[in-house]
Protein backbone atom coordinates (compact mmCIF):
# COMPACT_ATOMS: atom_id res chain seq x y z
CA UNK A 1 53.09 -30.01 188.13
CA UNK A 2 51.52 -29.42 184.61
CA UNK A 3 52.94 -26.59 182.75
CA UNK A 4 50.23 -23.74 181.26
CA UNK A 5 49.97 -25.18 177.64
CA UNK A 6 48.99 -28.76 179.23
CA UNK A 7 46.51 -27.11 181.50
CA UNK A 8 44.99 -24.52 178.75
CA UNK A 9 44.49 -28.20 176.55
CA UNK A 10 43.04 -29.69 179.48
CA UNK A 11 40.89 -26.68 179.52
CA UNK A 12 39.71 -26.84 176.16
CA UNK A 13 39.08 -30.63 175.85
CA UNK A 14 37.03 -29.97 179.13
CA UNK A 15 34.91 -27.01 177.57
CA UNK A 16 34.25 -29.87 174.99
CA UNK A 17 32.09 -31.99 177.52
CA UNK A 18 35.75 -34.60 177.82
CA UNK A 19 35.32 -35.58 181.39
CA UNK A 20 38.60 -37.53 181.83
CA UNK A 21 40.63 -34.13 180.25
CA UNK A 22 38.37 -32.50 183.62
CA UNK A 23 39.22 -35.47 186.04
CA UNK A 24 43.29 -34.75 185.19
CA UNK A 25 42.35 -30.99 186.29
CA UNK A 26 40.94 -32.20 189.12
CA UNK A 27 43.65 -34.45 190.00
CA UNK A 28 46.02 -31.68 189.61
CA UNK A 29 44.30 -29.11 191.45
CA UNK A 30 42.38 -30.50 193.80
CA UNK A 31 45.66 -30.16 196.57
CA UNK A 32 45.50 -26.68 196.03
CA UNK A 33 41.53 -26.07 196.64
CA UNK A 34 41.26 -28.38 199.56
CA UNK A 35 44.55 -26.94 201.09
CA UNK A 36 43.10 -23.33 200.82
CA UNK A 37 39.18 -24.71 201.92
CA UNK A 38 41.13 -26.37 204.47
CA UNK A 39 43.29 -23.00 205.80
CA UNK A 40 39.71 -20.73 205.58
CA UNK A 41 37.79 -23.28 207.22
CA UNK A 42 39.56 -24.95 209.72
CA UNK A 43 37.75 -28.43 209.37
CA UNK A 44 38.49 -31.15 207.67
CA UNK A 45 35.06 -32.71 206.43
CA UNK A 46 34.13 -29.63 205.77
CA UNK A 47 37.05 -28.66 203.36
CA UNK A 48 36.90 -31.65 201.64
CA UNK A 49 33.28 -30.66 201.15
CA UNK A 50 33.87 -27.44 199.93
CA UNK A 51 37.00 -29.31 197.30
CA UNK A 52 34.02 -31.47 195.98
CA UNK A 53 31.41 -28.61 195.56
CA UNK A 54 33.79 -26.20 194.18
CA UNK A 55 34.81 -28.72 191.48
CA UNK A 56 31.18 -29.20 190.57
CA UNK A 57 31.00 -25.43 190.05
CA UNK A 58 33.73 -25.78 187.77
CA UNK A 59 32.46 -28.17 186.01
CA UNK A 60 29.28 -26.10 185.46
CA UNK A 61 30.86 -22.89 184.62
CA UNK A 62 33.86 -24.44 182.90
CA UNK A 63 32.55 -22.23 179.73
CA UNK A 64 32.84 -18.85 181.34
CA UNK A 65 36.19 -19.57 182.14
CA UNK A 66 38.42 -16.34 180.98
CA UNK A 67 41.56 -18.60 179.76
CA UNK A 68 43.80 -14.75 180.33
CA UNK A 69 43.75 -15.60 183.86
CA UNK A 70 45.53 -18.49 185.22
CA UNK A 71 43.18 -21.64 185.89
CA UNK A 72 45.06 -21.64 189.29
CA UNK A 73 43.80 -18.07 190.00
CA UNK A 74 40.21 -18.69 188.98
CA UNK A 75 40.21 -22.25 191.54
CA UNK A 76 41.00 -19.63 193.92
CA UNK A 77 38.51 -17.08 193.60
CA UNK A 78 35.49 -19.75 193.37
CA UNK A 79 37.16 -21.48 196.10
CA UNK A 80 37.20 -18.51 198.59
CA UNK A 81 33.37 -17.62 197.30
CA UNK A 82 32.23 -21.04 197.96
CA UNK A 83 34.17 -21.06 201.93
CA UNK A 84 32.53 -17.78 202.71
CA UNK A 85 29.36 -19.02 200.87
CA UNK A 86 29.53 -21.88 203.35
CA UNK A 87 30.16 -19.74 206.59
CA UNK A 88 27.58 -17.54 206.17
CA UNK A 89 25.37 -21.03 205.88
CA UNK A 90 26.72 -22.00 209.05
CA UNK A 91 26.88 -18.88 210.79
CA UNK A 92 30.28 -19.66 212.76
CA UNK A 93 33.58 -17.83 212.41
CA UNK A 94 36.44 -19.12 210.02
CA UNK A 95 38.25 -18.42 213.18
CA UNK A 96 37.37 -21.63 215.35
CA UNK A 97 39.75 -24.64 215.42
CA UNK A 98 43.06 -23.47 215.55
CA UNK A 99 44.62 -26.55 216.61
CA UNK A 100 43.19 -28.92 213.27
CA UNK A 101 45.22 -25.44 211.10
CA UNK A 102 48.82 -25.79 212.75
CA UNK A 103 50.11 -28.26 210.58
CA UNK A 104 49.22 -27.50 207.31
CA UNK A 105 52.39 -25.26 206.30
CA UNK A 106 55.71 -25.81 205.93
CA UNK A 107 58.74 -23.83 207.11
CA UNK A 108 61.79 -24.34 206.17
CA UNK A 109 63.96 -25.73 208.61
CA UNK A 110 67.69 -27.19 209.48
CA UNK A 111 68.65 -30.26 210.06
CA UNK A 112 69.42 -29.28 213.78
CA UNK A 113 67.10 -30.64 216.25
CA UNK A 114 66.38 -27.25 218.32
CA UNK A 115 66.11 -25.14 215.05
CA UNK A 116 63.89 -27.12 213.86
CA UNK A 117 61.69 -27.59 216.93
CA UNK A 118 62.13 -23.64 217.22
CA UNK A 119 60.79 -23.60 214.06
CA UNK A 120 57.91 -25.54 214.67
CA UNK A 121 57.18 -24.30 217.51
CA UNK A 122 57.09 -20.36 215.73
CA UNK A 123 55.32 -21.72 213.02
CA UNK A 124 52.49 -23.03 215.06
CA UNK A 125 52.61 -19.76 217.04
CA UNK A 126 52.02 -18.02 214.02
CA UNK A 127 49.34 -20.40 212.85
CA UNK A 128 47.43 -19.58 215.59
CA UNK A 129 47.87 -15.92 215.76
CA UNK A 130 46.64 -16.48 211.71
CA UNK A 131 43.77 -18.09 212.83
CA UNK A 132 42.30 -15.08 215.49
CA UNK A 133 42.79 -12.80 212.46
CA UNK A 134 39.85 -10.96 211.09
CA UNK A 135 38.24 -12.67 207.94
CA UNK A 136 39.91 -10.60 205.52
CA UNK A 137 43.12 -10.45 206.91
CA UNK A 138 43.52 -13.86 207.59
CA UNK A 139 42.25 -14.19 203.62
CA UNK A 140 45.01 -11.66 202.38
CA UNK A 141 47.85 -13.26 204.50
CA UNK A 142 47.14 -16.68 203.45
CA UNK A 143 46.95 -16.00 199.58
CA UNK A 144 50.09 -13.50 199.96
CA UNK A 145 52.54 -15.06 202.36
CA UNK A 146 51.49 -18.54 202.92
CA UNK A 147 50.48 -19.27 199.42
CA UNK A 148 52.84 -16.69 197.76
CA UNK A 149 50.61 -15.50 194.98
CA UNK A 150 50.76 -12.28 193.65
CA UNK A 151 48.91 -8.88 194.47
CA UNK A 152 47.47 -8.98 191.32
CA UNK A 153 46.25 -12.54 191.98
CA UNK A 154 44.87 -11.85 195.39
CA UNK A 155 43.26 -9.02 193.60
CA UNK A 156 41.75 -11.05 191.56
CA UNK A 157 40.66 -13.79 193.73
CA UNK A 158 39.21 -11.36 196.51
CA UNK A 159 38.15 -8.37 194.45
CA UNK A 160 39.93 -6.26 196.83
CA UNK A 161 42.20 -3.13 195.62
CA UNK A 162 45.92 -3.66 195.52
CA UNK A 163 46.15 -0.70 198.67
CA UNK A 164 43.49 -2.79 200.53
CA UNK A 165 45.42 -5.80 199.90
CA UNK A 166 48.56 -4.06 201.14
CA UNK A 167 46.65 -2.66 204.17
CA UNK A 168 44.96 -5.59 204.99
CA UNK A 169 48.45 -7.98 204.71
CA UNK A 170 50.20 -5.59 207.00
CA UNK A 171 47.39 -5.21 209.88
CA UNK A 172 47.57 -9.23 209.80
CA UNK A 173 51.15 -9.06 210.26
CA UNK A 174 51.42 -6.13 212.33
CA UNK A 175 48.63 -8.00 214.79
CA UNK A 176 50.22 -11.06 214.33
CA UNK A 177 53.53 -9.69 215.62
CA UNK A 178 52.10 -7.72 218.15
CA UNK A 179 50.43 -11.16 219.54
CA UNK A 180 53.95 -12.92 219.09
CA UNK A 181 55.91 -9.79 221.14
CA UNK A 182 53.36 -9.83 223.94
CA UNK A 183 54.55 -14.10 224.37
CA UNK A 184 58.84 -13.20 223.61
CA UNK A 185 60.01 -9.44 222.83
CA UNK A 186 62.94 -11.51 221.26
CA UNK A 187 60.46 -13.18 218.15
């Protein structure tokens, strides 16, 4: 992982038209876009689609970029803009295709067989309750608990307030315990 000063140099030889300073950004943060393409979408072919096309839009708007934000933040918000962009394109629900979403996050486990397969096994529940979340939600909990950015980040990325970003992370995990109480009383 590059630390700020190498990315903000990166940054700056890239606002200078220096493609291979770009293709190490890329490199860097192109995990993180298709992960989060990946966890909105629920395809594939279609994240990696949306990794591609978001980098050209960085590319393009490289010179807007507001260096007092984190680059990391700003991959984020275009990322989420060009997912939702693509939805509404498609006219289907980020919702579908729960099964392609359950492994892409990891929880910590033990080295014991049955906590870990416990663990799996509540992870993918989770996943799934996740993925029957409404847009937002589902939004707000990934950038908050599954990709542990800030409020101030999420705010950022989403444009939402910080108290609809609070409300909107606890309905998801109010709904998504709910969902998980109805299966075991004991989760």
């Amino acid at each position: 992982m590059m630390n700020q000063e190498k990315i903000q140099e990166l940054v700056n030889r890239s606002q200078q038209n220096d493609k291979r300073a770009f293709a190490l950004l890329v490199s860097e943060f192109q995990p993180l876009v298709f992960r989060l393409a990946f966890r909105l979408l629920c395809d594939e072919d279609e994240a990696r689609d949306i990794t591609q096309e978001t980098f050209v839009k960085v590319w393009l708007s490289l010179k807007t970029y507001n260096q007092e934000n984190r680059l990391s933040t700003w991959l984020y918000k275009i990322t989420c803009n060009t997912c939702y962009d693509r939805l509404r394109s498609l006219r289907h629900s980020p919702l579908d295709n729960e099964s392609a979403f359950s492994g892409s996050v990891n929880i910590p486990s033990d080295d014991n067989i049955e906590i870990s397969l416990s663990n799996k096994q509540l992870k993918e529940l989770i996943l799934r309750y996740t993925s029957e979340l409404p847009p937002q939600q589902k939004l707000v909990f990934m950038l908050r608990d599954v990709e542990e950015l800030e409020v101030a980040e999420v705010q950022t990325i989403t444009g939402l307030s910080p108290e609809k970003i609070k409300s909107s992370l606890y309905l998801a995990r109010k709904n998504i315990r709910y969902k998980m109480n109805q299966i075991d009383p004991e989760l």
